[in-house]
N, C-alpha and C. Protein backbone atom coordinates (compact mmCIF):
# COMPACT_ATOMS: atom_id res chain seq x y z
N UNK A 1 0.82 -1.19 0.00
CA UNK A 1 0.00 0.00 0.00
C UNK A 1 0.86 1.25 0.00
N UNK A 2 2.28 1.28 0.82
CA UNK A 2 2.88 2.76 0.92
C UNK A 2 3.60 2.89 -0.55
N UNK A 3 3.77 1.49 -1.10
CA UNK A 3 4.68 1.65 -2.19
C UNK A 3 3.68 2.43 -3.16
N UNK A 4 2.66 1.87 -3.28
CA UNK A 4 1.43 2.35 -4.00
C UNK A 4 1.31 3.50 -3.90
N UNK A 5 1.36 4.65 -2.90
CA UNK A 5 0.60 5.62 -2.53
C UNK A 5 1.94 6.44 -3.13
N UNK A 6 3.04 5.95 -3.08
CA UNK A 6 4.59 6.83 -3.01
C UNK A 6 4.62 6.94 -4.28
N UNK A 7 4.06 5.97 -5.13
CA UNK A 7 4.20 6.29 -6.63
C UNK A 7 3.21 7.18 -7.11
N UNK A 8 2.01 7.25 -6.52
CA UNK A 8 1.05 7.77 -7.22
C UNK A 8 1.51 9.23 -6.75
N UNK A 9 2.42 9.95 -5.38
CA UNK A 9 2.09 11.06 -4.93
C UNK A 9 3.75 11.12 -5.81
N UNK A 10 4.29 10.71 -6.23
CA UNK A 10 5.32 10.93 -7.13
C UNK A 10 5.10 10.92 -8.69
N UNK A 11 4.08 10.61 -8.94
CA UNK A 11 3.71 10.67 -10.45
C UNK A 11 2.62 11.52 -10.05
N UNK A 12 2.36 12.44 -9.11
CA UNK A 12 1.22 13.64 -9.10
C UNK A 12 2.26 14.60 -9.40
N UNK A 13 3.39 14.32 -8.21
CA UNK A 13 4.46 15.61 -8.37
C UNK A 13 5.15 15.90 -9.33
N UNK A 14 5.53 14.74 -10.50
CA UNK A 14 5.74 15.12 -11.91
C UNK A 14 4.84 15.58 -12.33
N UNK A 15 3.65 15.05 -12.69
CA UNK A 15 2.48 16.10 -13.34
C UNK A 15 2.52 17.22 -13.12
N UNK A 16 3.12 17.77 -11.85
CA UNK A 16 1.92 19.11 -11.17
C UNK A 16 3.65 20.16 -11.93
N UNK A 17 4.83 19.35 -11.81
CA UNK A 17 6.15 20.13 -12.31
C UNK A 17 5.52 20.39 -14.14
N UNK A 18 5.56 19.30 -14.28
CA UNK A 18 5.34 19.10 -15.90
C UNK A 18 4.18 20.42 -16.08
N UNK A 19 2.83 20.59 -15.13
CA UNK A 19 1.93 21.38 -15.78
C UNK A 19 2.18 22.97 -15.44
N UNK A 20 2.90 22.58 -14.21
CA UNK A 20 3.78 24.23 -14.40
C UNK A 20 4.97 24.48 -15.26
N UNK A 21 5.50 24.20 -16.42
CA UNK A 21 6.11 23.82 -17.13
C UNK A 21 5.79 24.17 -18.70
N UNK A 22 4.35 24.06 -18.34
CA UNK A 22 3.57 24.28 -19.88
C UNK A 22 3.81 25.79 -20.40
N UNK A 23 3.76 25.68 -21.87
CA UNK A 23 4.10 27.03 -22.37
C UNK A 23 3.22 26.86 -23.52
N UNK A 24 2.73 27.89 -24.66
CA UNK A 24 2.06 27.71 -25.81
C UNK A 24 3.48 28.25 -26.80
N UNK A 25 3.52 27.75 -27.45
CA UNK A 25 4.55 28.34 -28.66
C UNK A 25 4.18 29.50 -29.60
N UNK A 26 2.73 30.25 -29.92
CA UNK A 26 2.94 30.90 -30.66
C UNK A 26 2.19 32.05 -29.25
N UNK A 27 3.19 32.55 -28.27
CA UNK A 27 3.11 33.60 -27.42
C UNK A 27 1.26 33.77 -26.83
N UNK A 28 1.10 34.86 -26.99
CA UNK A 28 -0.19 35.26 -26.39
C UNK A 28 -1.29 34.80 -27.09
N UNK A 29 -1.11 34.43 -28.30
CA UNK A 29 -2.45 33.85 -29.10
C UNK A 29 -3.14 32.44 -28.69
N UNK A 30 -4.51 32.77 -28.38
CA UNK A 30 -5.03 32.11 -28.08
C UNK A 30 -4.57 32.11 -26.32
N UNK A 31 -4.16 33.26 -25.51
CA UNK A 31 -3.67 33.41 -23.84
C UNK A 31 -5.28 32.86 -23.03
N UNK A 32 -4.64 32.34 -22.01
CA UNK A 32 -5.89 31.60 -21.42
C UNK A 32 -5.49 32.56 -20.02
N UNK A 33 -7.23 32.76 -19.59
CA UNK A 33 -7.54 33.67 -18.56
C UNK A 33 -7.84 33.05 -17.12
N UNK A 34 -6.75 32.49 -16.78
CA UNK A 34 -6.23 31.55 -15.33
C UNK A 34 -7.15 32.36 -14.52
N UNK A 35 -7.52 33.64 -13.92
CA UNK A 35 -8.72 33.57 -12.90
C UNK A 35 -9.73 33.01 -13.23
N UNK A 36 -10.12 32.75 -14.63
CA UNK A 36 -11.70 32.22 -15.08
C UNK A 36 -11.54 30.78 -14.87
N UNK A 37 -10.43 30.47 -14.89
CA UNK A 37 -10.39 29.06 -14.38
C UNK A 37 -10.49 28.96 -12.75
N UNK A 38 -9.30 29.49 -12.43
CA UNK A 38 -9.47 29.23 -11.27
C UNK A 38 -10.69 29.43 -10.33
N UNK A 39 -11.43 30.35 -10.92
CA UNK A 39 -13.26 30.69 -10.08
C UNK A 39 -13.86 29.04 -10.70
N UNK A 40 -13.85 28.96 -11.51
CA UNK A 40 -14.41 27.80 -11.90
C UNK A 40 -13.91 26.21 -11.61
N UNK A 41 -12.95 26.14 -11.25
CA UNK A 41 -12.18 25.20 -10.37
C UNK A 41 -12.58 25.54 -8.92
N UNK A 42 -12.74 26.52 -8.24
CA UNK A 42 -13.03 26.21 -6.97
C UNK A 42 -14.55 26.28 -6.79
N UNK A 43 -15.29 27.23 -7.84
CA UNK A 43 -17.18 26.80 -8.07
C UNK A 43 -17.04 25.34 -8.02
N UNK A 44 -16.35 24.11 -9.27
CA UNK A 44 -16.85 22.81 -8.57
C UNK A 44 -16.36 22.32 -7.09
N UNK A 45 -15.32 22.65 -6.34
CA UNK A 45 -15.08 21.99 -5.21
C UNK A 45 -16.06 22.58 -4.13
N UNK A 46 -16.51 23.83 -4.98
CA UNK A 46 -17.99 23.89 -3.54
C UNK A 46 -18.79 23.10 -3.96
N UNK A 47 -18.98 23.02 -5.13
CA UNK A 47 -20.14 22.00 -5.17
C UNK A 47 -19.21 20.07 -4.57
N UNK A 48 -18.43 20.07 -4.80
CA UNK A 48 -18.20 18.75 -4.45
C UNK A 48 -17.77 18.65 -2.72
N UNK A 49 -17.92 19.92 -2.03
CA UNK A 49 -18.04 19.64 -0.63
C UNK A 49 -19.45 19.34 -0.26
N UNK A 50 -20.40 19.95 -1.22
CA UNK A 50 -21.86 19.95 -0.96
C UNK A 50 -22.42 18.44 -1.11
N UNK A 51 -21.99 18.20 -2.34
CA UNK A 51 -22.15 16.50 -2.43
C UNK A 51 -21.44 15.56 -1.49
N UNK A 52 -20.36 16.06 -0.90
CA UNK A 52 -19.94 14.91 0.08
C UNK A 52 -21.07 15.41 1.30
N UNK A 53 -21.17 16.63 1.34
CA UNK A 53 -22.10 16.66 2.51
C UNK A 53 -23.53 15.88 2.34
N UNK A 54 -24.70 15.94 1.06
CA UNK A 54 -25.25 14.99 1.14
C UNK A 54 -25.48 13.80 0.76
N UNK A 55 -23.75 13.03 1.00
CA UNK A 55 -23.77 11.82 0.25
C UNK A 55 -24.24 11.48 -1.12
N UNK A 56 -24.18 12.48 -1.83
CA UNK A 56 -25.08 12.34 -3.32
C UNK A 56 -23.50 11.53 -3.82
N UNK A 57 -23.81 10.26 -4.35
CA UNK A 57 -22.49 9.34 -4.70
C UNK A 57 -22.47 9.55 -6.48
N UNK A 58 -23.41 10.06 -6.84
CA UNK A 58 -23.77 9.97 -8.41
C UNK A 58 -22.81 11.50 -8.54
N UNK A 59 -23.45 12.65 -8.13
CA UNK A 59 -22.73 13.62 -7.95
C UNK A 59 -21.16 13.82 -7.76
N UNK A 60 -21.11 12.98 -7.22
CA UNK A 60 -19.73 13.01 -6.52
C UNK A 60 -18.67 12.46 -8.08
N UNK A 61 -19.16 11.34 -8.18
CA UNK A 61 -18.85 10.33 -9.57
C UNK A 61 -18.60 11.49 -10.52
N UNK A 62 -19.48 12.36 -10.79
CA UNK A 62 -19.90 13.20 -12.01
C UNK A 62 -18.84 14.59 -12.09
N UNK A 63 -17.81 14.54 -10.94
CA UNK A 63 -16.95 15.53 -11.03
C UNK A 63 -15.34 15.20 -11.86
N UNK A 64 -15.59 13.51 -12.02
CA UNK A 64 -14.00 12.87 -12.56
C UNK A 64 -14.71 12.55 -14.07
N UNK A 65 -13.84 12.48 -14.81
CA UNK A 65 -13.61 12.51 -16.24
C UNK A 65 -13.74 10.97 -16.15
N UNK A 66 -14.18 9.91 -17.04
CA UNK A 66 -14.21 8.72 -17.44
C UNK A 66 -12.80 8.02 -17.15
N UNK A 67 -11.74 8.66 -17.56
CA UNK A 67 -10.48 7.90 -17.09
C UNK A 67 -9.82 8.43 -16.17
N UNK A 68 -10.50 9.31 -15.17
CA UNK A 68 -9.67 9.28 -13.80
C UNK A 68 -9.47 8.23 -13.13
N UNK A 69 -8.38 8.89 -12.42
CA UNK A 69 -7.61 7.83 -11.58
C UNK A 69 -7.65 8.14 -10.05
N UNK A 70 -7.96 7.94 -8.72
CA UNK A 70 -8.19 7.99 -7.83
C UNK A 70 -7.59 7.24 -6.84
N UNK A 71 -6.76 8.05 -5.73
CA UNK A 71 -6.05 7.46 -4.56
C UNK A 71 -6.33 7.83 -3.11
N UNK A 72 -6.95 7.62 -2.31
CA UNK A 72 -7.18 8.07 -1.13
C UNK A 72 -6.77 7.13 -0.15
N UNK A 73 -6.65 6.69 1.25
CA UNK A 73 -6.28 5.99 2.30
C UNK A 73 -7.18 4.98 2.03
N UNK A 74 -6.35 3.83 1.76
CA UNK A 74 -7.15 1.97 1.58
C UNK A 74 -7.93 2.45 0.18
N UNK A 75 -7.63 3.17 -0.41
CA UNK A 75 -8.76 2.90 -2.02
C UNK A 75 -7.91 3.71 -2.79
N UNK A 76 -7.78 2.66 -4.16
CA UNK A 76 -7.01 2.85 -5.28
C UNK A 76 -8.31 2.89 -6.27
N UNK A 77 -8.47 3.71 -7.33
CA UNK A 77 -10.20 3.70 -8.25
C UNK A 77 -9.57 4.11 -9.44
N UNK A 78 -9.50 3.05 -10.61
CA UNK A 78 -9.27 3.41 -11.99
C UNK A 78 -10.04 3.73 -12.80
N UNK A 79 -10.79 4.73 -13.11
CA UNK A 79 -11.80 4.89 -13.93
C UNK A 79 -13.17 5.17 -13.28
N UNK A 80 -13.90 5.93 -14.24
CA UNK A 80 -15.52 6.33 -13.30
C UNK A 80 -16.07 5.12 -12.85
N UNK A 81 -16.03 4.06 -13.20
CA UNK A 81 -16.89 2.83 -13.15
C UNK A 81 -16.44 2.27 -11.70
N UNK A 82 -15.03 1.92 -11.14
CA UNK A 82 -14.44 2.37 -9.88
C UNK A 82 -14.31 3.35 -8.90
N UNK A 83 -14.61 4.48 -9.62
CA UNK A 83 -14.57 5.57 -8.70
C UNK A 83 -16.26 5.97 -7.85
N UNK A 84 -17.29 5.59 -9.08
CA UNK A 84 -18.38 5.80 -8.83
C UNK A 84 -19.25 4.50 -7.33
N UNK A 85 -18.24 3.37 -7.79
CA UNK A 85 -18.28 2.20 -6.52
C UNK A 85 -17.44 2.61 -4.96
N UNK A 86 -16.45 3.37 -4.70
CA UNK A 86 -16.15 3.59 -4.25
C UNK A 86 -16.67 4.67 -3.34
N UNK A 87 -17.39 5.56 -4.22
CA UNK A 87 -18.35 6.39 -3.15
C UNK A 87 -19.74 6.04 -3.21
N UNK A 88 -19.77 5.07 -3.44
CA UNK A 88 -21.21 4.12 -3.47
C UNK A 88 -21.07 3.44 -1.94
N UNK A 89 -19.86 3.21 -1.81
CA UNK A 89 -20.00 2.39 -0.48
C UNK A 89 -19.49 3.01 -0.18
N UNK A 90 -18.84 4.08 0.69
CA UNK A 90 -18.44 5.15 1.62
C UNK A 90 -20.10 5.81 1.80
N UNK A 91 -21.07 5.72 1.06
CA UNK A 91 -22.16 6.85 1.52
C UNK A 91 -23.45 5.79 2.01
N UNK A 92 -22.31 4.90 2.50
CA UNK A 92 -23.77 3.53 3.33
C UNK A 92 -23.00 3.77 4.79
N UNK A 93 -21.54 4.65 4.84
CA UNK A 93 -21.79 4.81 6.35
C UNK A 93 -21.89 5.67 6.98
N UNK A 94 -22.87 5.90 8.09
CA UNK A 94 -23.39 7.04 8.59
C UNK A 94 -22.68 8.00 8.81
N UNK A 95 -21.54 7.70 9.18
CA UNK A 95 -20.51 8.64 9.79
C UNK A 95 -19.56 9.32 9.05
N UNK A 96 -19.60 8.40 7.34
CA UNK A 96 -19.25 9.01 6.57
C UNK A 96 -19.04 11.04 6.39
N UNK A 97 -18.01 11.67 6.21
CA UNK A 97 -18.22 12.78 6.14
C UNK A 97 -16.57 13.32 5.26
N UNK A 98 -16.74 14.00 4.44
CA UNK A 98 -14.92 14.66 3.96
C UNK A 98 -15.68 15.72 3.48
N UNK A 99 -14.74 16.80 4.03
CA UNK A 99 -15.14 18.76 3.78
C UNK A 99 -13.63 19.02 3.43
N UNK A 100 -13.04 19.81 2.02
CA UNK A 100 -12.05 20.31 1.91
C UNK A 100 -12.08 21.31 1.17
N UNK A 101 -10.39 22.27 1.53
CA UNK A 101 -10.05 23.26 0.61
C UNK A 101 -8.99 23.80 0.59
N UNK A 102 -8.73 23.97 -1.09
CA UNK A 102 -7.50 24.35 -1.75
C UNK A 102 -6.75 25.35 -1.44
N UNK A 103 -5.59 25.52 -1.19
CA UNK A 103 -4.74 26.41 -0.78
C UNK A 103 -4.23 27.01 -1.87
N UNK A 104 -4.37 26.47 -3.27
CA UNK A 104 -3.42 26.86 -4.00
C UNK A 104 -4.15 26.09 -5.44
N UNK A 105 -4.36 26.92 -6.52
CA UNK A 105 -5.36 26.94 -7.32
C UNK A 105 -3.99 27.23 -8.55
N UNK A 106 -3.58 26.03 -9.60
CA UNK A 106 -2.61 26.30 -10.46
C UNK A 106 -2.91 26.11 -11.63
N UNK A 107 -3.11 26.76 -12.75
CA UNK A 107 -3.43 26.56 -14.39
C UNK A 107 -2.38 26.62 -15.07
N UNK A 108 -2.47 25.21 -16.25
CA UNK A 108 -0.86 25.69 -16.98
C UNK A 108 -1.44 26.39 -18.38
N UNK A 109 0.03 27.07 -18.42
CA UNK A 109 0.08 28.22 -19.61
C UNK A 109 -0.94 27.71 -21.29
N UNK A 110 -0.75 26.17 -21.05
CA UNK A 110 -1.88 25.72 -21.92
C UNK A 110 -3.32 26.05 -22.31
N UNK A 111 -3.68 26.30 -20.83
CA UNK A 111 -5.19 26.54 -20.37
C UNK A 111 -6.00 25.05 -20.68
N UNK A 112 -5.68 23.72 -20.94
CA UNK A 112 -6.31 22.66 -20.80
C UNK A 112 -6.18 21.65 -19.75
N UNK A 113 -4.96 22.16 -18.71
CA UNK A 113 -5.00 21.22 -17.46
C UNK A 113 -4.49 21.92 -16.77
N UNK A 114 -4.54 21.79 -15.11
CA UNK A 114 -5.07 22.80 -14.33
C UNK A 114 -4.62 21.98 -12.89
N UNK A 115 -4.51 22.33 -11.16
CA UNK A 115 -4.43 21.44 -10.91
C UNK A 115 -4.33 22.17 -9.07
N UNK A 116 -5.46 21.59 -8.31
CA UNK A 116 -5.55 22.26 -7.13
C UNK A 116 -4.66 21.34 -5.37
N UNK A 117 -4.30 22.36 -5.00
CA UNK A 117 -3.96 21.58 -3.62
C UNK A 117 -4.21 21.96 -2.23
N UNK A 118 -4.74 20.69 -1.31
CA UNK A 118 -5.38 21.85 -0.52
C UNK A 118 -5.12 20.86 1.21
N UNK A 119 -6.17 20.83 1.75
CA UNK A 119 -6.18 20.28 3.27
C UNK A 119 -7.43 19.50 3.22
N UNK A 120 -7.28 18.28 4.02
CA UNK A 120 -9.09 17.91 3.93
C UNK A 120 -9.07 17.23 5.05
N UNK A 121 -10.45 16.89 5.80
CA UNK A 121 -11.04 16.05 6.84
C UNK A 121 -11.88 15.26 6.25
N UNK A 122 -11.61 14.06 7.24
CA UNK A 122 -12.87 13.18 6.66
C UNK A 122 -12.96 12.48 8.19
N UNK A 123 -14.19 11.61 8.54
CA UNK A 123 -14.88 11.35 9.39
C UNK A 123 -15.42 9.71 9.07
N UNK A 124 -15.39 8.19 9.62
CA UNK A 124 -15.66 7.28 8.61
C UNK A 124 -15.58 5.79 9.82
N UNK A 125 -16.59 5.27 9.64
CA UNK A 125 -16.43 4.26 10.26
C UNK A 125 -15.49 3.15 10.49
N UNK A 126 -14.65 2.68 11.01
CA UNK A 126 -13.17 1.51 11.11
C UNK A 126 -14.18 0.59 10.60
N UNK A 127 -13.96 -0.14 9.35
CA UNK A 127 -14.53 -1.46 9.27
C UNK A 127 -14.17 -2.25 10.32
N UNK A 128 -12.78 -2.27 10.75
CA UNK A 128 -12.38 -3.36 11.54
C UNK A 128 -12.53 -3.13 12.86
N UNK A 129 -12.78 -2.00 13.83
CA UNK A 129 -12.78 -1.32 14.69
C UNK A 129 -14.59 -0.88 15.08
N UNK A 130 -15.29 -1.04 14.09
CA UNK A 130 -16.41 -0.50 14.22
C UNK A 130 -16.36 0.95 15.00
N UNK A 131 -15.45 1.78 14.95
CA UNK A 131 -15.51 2.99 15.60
C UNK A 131 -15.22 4.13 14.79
N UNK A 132 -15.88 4.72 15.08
CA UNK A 132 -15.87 6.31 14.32
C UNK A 132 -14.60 6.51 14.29
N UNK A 133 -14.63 7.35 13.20
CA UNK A 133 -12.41 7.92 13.39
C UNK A 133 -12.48 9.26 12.70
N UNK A 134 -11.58 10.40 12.84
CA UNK A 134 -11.22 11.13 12.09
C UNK A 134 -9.69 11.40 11.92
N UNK A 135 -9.99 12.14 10.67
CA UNK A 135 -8.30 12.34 10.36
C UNK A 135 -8.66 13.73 9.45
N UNK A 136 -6.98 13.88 8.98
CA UNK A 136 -6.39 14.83 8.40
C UNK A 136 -5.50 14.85 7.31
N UNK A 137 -5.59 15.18 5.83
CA UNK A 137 -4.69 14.90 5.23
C UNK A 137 -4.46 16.09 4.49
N UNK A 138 -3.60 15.88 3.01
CA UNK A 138 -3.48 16.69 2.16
C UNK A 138 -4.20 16.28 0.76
N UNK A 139 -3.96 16.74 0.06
CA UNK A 139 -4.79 16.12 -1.36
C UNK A 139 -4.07 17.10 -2.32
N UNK A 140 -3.85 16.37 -3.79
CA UNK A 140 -3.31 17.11 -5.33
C UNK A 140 -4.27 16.29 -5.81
N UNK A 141 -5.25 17.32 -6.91
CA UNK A 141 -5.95 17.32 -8.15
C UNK A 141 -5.72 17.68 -9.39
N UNK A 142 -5.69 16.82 -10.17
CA UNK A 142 -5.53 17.44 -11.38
C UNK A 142 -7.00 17.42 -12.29
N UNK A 143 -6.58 18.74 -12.82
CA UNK A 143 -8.40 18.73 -13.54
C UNK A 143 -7.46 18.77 -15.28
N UNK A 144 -8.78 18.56 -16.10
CA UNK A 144 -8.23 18.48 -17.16
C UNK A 144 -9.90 19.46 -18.07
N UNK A 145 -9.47 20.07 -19.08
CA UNK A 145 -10.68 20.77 -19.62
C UNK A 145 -11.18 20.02 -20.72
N UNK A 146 -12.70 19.80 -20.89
CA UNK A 146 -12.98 18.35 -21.50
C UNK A 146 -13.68 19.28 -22.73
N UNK A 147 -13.95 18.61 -23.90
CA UNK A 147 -14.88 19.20 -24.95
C UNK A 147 -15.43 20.44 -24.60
N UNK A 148 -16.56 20.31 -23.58
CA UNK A 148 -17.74 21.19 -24.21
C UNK A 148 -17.20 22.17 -22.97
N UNK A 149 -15.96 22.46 -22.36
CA UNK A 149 -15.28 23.75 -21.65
C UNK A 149 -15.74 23.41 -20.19
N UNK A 150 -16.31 22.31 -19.81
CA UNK A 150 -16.45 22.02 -18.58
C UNK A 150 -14.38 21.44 -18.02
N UNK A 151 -14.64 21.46 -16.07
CA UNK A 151 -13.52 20.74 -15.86
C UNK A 151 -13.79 19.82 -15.37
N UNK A 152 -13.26 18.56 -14.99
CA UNK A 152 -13.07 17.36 -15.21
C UNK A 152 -11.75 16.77 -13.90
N UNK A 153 -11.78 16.39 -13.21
CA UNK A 153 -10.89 15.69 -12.51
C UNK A 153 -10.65 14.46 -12.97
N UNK A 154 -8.87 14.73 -13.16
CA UNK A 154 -7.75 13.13 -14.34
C UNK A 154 -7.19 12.60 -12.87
N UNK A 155 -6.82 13.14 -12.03
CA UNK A 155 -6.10 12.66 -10.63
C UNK A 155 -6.23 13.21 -10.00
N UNK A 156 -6.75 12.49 -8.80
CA UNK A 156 -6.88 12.83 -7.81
C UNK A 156 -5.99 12.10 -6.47
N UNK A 157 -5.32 12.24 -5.55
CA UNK A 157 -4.63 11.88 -4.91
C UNK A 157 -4.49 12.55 -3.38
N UNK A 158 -4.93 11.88 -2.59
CA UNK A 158 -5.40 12.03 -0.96
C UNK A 158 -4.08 11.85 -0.08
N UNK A 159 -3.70 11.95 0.44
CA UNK A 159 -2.99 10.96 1.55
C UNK A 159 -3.01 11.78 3.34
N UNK A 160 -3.81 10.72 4.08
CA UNK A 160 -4.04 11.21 5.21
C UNK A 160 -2.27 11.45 6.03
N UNK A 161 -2.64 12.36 7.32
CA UNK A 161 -1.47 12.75 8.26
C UNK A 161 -1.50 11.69 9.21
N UNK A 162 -0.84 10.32 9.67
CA UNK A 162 -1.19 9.45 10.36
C UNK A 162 -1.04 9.93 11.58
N UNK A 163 -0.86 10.65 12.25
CA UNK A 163 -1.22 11.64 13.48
C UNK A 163 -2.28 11.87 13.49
N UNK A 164 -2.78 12.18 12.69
CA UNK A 164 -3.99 12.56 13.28
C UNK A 164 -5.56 12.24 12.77
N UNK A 165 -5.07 11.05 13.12
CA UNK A 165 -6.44 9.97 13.07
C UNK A 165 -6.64 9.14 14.16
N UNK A 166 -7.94 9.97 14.60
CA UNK A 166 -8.25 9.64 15.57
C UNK A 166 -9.33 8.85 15.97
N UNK A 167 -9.84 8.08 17.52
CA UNK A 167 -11.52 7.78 17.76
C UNK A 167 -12.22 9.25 18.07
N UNK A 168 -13.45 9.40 17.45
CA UNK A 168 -14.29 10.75 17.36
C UNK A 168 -14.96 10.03 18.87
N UNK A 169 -14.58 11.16 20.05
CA UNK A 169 -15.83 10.15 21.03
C UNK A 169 -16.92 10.18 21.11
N UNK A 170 -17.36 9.10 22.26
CA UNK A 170 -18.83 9.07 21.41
C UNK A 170 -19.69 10.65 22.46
N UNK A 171 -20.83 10.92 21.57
CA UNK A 171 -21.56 12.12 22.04
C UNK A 171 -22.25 11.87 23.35
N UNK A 172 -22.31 12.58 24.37
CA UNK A 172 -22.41 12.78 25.97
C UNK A 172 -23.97 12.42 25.76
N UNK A 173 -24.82 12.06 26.77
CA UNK A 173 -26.46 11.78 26.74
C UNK A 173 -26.88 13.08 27.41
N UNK A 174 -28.00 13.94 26.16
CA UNK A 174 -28.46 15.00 26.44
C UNK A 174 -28.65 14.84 28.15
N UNK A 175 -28.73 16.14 28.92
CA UNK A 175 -28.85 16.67 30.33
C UNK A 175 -30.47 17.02 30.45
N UNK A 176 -31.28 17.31 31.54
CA UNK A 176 -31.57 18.27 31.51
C UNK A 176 -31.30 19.43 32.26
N UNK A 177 -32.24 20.49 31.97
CA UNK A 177 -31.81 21.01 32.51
C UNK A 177 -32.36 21.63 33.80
N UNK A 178 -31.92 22.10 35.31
CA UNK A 178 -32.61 22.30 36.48
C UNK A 178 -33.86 23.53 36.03
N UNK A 179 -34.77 23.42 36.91
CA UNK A 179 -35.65 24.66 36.79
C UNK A 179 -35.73 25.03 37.99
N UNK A 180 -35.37 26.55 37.96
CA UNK A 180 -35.08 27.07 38.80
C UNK A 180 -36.22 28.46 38.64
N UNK A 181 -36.91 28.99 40.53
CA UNK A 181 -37.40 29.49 40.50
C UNK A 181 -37.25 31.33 40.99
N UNK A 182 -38.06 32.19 40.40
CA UNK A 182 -37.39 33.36 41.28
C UNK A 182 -37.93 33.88 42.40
């Protein structure tokens, strides 16, 4: 699994060199307008915090391009058809929860791939543990711009802070409260 994860966050970090790297050869023609991306790169990650918030797994599916590739803690997902199973069963557990955001919003000089990095939480039942847990990681995205000018996530790549994954404890049994007279 670490060998796994070391390649994929090493073939993100070539990509992300390679897409800062990009240049167009005939100068300003055809110059691509990197804030219009970048508003539009972080418009979908609100929407894809919104969908992790209500487990919408179809939604979620509908933000990666057909041949993305997907790495997060215990799940490797090649393609929508994997990726779309993967948050198919993450949104059967209750406790299920991941809220994130990008620190750093990068477009290459191309204007057809693009590529965000940021901080995230997630919240998730121990299969093996049956206990709630949370943690903390980082995450690199790469988006890619598809036909009809929508973006598209090609890689995506998670990797939690093993510090800080924790048991969430469990919630105290409501009180009431005294009534008191004057």
């Amino acid at each position: 699994m670490r060998e796994t994860m070391s390649m994929a966050l090493l073939g993100a970090a070539a990509l992300s060199l390679a897409l800062g790297a990009c240049t167009k050869a005939d100068g300003n023609a055809g110059a691509v307008d990197a804030d219009t991306v970048k508003q539009a790169i972080k418009a979908d990650e609100t929407k894809m915090n919104q969908d992790f918030k209500a487990k919408d797994r179809e939604a979620l599916a509908a933000h990666y391009a057909d041949d993305a590739y997907f790495v997060a803690p215990g799940v490797t997902a090649d393609g929508s058809t994997e990726i779309r199973k993967v948050f198919a069963n993450a949104s059967t557990d209750p406790a299920f929860n991941v809220t994130f955001s990008s620190d750093k919003v990068v477009v290459g000089a191309s204007g057809d791939l693009a590529y965000s990095r940021g901080k995230f939480t997630e919240k998730y039942t121990d299969p093996k543990t049956s206990k709630v847990m949370t943690g903390t990681g980082t995450f690199l995205t790469v988006y890619k711009k598809q036909p009809d000018g929508s973006w598209k996530i090609v890689e995506d790549v998670a990797a939690v802070e093993p510090s800080s994954v924790k048991e969430v404890p469990p919630e105290k049994p409501a009180t009431r409260a005294k009534m008191v007279s004057f």
